[in-house]
PDB file of N, CA and C in Angstrom:
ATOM      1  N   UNK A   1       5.311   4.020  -8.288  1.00  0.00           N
ATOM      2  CA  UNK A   1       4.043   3.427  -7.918  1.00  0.00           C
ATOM      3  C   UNK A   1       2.911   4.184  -8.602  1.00  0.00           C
ATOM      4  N   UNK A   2       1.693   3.313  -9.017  1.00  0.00           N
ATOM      5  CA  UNK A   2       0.485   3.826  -9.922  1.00  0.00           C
ATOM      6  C   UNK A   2      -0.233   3.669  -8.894  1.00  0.00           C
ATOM      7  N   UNK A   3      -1.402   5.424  -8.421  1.00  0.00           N
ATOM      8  CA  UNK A   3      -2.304   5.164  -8.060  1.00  0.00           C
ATOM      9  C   UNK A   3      -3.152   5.376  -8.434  1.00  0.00           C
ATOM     10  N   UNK A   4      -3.934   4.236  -8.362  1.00  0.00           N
ATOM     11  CA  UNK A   4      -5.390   3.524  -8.994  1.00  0.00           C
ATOM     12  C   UNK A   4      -7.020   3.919  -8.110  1.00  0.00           C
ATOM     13  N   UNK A   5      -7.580   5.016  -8.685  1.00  0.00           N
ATOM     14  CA  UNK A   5      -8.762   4.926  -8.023  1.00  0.00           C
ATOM     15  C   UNK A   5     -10.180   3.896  -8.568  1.00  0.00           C
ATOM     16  N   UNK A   6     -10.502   3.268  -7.774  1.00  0.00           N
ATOM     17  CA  UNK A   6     -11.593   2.913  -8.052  1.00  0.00           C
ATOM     18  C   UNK A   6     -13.199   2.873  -7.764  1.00  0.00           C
ATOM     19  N   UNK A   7     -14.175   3.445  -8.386  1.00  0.00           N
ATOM     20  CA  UNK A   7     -15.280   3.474  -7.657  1.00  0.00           C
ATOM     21  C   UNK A   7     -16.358   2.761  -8.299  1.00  0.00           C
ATOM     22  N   UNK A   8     -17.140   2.338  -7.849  1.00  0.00           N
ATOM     23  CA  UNK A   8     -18.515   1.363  -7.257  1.00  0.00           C
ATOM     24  C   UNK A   8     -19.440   1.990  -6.552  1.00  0.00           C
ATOM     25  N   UNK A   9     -20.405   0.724  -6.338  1.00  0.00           N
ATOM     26  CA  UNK A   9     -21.278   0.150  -5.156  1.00  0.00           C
ATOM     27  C   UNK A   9     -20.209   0.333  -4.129  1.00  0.00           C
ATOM     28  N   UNK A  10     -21.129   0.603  -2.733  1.00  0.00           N
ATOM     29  CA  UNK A  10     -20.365   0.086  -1.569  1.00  0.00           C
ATOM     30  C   UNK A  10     -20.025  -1.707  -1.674  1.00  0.00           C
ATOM     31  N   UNK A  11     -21.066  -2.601  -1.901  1.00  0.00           N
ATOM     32  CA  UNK A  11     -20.800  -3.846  -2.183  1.00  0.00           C
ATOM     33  C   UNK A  11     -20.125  -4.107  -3.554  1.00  0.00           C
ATOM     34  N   UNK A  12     -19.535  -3.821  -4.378  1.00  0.00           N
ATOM     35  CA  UNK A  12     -18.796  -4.160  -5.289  1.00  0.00           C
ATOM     36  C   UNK A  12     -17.408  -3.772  -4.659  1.00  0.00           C
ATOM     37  N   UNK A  13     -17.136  -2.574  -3.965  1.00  0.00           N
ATOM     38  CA  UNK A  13     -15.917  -2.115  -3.314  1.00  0.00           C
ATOM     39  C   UNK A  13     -15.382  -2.834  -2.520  1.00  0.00           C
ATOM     40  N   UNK A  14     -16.474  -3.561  -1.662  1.00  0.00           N
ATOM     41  CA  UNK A  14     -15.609  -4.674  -0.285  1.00  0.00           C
ATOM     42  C   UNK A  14     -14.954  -5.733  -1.131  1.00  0.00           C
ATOM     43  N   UNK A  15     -15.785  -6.197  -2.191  1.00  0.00           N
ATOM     44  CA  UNK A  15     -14.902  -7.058  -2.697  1.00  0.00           C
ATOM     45  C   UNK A  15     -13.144  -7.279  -2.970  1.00  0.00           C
ATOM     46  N   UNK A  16     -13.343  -5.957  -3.560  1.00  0.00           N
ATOM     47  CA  UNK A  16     -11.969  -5.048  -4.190  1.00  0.00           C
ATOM     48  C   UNK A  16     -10.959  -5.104  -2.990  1.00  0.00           C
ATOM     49  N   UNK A  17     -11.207  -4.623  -1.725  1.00  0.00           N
ATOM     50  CA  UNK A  17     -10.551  -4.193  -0.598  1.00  0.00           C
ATOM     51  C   UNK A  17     -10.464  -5.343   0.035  1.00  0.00           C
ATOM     52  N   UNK A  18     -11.422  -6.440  -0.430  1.00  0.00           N
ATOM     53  CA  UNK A  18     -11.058  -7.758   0.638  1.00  0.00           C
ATOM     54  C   UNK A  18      -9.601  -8.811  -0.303  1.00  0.00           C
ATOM     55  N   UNK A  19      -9.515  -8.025  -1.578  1.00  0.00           N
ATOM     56  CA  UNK A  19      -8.880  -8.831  -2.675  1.00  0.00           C
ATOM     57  C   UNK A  19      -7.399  -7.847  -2.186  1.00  0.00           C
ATOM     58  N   UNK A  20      -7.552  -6.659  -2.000  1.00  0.00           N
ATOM     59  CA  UNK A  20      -5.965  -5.633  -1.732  1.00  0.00           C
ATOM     60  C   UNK A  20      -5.863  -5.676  -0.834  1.00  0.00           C
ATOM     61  N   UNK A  21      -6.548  -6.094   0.545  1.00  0.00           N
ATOM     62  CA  UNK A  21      -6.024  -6.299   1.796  1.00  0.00           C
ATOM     63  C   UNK A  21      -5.336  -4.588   2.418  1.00  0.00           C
ATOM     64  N   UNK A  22      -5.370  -3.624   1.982  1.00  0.00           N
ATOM     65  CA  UNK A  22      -4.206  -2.611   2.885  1.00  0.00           C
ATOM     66  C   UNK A  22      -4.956  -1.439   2.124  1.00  0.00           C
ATOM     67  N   UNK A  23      -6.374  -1.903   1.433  1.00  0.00           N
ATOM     68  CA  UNK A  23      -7.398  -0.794   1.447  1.00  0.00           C
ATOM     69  C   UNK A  23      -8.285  -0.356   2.010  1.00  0.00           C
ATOM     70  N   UNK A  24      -9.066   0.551   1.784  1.00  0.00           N
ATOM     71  CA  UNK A  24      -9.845   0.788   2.537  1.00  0.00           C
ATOM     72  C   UNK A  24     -11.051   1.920   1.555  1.00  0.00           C
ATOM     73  N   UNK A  25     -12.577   1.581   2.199  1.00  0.00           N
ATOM     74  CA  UNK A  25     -13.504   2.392   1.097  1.00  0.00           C
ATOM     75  C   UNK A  25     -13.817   3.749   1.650  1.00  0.00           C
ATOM     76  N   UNK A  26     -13.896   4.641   0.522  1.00  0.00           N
ATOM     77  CA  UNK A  26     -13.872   5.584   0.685  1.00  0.00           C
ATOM     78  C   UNK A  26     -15.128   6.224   0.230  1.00  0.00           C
ATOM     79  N   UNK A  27     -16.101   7.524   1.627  1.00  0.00           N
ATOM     80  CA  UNK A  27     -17.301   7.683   0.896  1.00  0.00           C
ATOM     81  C   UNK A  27     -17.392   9.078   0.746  1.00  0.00           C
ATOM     82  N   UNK A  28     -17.775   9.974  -0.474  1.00  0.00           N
ATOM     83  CA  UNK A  28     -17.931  10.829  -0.731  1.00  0.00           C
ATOM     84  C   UNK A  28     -19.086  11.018  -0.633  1.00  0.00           C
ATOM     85  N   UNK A  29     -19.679  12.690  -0.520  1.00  0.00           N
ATOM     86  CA  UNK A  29     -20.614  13.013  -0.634  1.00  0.00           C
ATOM     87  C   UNK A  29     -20.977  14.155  -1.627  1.00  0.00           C
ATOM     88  N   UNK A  30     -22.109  13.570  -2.364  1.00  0.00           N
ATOM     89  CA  UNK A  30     -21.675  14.546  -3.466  1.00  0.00           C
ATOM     90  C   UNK A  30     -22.824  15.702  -3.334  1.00  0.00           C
ATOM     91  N   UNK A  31     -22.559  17.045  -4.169  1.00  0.00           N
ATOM     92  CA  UNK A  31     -23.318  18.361  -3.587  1.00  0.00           C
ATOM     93  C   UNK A  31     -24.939  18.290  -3.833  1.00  0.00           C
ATOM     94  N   UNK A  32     -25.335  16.899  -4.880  1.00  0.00           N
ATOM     95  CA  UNK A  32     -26.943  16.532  -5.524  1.00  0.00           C
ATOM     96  C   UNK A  32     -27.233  15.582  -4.679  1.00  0.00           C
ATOM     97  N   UNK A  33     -26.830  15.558  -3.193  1.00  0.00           N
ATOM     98  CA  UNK A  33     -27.438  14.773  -1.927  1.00  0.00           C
ATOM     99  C   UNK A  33     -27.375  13.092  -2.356  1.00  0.00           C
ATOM    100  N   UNK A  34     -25.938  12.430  -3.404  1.00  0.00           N
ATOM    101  CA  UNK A  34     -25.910  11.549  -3.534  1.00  0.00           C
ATOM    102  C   UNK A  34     -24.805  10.888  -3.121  1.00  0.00           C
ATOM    103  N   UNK A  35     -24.093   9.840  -2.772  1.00  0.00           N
ATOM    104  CA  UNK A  35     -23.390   9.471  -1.848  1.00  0.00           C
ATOM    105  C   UNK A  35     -22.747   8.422  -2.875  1.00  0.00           C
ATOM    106  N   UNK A  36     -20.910   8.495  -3.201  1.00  0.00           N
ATOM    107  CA  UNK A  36     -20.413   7.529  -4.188  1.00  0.00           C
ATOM    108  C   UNK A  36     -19.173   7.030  -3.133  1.00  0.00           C
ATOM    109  N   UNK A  37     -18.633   6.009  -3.480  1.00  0.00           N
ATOM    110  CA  UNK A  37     -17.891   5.463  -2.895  1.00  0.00           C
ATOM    111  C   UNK A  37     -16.486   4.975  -3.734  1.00  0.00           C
ATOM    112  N   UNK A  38     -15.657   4.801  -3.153  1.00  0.00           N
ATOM    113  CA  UNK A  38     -14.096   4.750  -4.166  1.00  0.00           C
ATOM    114  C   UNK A  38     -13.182   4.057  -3.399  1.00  0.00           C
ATOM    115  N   UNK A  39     -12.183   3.103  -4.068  1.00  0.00           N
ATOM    116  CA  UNK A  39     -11.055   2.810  -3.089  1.00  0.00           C
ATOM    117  C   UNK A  39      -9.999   3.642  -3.972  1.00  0.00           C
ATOM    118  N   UNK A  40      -8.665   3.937  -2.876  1.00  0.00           N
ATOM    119  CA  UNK A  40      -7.407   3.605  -3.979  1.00  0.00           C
ATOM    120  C   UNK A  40      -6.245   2.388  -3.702  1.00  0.00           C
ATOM    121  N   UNK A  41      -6.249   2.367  -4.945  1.00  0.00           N
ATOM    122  CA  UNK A  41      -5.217   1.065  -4.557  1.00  0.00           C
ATOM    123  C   UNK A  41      -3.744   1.619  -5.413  1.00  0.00           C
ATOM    124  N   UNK A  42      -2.910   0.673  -4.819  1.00  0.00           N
ATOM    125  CA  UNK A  42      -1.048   1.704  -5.542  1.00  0.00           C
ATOM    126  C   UNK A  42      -0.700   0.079  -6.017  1.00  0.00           C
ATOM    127  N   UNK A  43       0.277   0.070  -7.082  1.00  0.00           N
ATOM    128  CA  UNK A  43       0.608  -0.654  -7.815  1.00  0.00           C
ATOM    129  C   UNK A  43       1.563  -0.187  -8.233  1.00  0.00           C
ATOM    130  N   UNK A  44       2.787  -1.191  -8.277  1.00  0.00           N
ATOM    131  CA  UNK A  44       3.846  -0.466  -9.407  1.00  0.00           C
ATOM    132  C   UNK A  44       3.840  -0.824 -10.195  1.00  0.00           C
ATOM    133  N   UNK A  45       4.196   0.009 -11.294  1.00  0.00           N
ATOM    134  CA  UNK A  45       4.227   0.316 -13.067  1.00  0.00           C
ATOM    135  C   UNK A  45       4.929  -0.741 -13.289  1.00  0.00           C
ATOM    136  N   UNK A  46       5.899  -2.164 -12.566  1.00  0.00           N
ATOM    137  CA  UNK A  46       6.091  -2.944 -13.599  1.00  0.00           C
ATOM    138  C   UNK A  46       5.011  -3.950 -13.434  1.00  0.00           C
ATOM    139  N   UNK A  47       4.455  -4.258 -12.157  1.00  0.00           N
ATOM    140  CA  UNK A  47       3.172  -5.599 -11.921  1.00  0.00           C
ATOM    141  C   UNK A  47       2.042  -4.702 -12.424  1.00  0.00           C
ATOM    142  N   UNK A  48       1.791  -3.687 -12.628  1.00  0.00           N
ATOM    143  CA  UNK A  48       0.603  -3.065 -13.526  1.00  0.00           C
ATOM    144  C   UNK A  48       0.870  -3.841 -14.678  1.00  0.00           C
ATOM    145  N   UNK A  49       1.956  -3.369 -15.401  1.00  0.00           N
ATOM    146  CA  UNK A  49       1.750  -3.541 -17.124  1.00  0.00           C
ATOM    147  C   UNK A  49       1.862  -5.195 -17.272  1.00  0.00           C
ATOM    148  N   UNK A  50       3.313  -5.835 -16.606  1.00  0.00           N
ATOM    149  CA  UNK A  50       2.675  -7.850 -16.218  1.00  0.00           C
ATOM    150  C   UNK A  50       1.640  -8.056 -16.259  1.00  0.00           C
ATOM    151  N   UNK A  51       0.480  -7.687 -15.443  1.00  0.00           N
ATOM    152  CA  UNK A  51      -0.776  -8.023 -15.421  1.00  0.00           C
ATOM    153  C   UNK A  51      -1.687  -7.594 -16.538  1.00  0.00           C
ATOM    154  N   UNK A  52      -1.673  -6.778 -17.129  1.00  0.00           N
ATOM    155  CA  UNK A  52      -1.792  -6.307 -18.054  1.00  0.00           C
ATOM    156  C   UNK A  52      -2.006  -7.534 -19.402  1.00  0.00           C
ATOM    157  N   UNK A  53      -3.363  -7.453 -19.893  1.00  0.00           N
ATOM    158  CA  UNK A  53      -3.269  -8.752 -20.901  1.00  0.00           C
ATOM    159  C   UNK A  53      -4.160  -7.962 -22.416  1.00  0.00           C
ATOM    160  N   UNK A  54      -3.375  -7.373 -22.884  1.00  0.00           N
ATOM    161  CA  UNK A  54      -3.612  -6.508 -23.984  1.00  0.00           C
ATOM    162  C   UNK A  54      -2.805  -7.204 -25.424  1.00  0.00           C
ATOM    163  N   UNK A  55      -2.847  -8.227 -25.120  1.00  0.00           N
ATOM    164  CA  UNK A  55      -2.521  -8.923 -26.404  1.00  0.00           C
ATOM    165  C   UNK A  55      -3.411  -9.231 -27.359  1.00  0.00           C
ATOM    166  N   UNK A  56      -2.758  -9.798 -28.627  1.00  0.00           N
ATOM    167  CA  UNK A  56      -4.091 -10.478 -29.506  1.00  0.00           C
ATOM    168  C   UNK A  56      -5.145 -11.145 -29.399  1.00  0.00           C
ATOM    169  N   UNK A  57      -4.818 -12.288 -28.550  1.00  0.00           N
ATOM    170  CA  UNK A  57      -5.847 -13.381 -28.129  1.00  0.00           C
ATOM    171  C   UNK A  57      -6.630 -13.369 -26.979  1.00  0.00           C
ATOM    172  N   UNK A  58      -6.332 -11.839 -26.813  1.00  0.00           N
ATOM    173  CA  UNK A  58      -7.748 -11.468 -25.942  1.00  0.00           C
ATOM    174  C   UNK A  58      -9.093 -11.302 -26.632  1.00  0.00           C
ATOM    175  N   UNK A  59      -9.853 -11.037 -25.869  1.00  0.00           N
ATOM    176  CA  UNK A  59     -11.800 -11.159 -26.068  1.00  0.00           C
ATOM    177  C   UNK A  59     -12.128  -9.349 -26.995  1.00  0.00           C
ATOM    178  N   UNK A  60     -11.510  -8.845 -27.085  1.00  0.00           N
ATOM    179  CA  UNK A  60     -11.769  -7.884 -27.939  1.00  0.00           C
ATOM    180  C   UNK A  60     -12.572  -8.167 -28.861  1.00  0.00           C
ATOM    181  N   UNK A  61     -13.987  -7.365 -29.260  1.00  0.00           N
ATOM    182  CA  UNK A  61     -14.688  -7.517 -30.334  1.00  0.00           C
ATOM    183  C   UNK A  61     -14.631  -6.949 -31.438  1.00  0.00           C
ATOM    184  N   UNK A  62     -14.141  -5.488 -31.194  1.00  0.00           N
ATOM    185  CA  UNK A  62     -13.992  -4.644 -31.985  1.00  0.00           C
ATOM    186  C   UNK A  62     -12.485  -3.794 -32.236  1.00  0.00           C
ATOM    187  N   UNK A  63     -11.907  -4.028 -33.700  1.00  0.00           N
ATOM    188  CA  UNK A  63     -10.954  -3.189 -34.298  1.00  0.00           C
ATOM    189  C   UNK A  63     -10.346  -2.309 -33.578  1.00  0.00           C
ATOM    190  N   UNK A  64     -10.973  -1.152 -33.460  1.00  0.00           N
ATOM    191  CA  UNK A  64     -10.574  -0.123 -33.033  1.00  0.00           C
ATOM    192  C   UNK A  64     -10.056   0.023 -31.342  1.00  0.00           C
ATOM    193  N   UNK A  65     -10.946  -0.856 -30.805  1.00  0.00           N
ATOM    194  CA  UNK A  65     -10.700  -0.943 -29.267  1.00  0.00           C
ATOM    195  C   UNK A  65      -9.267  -1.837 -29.004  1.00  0.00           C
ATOM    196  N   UNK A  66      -8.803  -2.958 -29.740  1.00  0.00           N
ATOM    197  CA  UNK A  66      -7.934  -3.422 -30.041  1.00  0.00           C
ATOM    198  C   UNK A  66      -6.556  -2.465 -30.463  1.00  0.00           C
ATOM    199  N   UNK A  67      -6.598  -1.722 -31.046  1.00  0.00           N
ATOM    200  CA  UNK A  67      -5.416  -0.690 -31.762  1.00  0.00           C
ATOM    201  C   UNK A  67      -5.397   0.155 -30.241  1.00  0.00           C
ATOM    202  N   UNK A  68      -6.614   0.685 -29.528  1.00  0.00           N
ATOM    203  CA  UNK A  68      -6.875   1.513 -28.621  1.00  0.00           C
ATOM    204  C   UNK A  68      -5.862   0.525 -27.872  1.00  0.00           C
ATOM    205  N   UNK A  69      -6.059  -0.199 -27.622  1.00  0.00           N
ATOM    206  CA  UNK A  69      -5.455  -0.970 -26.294  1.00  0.00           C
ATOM    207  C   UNK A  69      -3.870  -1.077 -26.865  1.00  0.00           C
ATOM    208  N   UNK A  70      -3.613  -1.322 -27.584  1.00  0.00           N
ATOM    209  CA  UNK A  70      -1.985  -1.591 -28.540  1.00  0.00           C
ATOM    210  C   UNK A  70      -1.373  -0.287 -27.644  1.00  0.00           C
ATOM    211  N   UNK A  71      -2.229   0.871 -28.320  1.00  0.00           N
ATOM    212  CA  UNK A  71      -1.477   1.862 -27.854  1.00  0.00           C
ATOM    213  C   UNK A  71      -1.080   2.339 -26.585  1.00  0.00           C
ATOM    214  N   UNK A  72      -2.113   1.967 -25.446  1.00  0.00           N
ATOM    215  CA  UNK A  72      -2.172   2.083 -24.033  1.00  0.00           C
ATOM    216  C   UNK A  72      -1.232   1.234 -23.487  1.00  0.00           C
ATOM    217  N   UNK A  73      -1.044  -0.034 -23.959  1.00  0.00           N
ATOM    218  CA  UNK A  73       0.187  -1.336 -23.432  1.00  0.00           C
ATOM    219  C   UNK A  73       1.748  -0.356 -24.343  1.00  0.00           C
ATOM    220  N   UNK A  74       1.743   0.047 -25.083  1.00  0.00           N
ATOM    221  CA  UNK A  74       2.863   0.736 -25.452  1.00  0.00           C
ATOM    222  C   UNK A  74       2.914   1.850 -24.762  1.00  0.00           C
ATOM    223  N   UNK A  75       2.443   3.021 -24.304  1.00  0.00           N
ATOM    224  CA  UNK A  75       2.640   3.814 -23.799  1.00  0.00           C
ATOM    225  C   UNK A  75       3.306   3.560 -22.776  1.00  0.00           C
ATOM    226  N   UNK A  76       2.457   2.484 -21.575  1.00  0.00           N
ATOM    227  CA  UNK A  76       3.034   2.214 -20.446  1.00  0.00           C
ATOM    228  C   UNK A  76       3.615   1.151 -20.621  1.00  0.00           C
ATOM    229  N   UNK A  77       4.769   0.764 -21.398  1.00  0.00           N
ATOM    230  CA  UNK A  77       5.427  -0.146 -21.392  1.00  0.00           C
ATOM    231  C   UNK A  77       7.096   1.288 -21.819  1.00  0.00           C
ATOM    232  N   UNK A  78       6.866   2.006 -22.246  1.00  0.00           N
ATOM    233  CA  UNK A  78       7.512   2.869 -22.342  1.00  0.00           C
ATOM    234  C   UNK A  78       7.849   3.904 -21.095  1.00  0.00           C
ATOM    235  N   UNK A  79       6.883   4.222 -20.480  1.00  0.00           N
ATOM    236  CA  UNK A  79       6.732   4.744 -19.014  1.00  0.00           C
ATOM    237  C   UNK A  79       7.629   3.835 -18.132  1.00  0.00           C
ATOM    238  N   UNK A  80       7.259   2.209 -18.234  1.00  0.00           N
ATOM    239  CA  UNK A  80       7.938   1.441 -17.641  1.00  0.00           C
ATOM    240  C   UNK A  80       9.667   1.773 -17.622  1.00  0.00           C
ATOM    241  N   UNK A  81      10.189   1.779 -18.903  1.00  0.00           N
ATOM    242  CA  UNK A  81      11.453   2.053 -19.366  1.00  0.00           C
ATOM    243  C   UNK A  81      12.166   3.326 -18.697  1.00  0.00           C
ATOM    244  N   UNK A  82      10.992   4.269 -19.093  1.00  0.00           N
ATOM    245  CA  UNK A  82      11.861   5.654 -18.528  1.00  0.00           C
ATOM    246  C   UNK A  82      11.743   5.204 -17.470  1.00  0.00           C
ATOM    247  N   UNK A  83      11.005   5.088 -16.352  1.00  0.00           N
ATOM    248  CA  UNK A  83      11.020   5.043 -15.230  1.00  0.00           C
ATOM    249  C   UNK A  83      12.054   3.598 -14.569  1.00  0.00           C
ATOM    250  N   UNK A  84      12.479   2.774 -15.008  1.00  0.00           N
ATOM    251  CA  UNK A  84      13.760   1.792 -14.497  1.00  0.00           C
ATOM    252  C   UNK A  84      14.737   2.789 -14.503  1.00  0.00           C
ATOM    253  N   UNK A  85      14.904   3.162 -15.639  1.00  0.00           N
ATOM    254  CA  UNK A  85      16.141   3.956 -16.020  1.00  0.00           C
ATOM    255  C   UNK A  85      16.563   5.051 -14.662  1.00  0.00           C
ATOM    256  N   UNK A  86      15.823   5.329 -14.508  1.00  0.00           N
ATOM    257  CA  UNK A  86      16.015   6.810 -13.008  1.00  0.00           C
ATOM    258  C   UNK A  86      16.385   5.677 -11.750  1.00  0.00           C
TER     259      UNK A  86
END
């Protein structure tokens, strides 16, 4: 299982937690008297990388971010592997 932190707005977060159902927001306080908020959500490494849409005929504008992403869908598509294997 991948855990996924995510942080926001308090109102961008309910969204998130009303979409994962078995989250919940989380509020930090930070030491410059400012206040951030985070969920985590868990996912396993094979419906992560499924969902995952790092192909060609995605909206990518730029070259490099494209190769960037190649490499990130290979990494964890490899992670995927070792990890069936165990």
């Amino acid at each position: 299982m991948l855990k996924i932190r995510i942080s926001g707005s308090e109102s961008e977060l309910k969204k998130v937690a009303h979409k994962a159902e078995n989250s919940s927001i989380q509020r930090f306080n930070r030491g410059h008297g400012k206040t951030s908020f985070a969920i985590d959500i868990q996912i396993s490494v094979e419906d992560f990388v499924n969902n995952l849409n790092l192909s060609s005929d995605n909206q990518f504008s730029n070259h490099n971010n494209m190769c960037n992403a190649q490499k990130i869908q290979t990494e964890l598509e490899s992670l995927l592997v070792e990890l069936s294997a165990k």
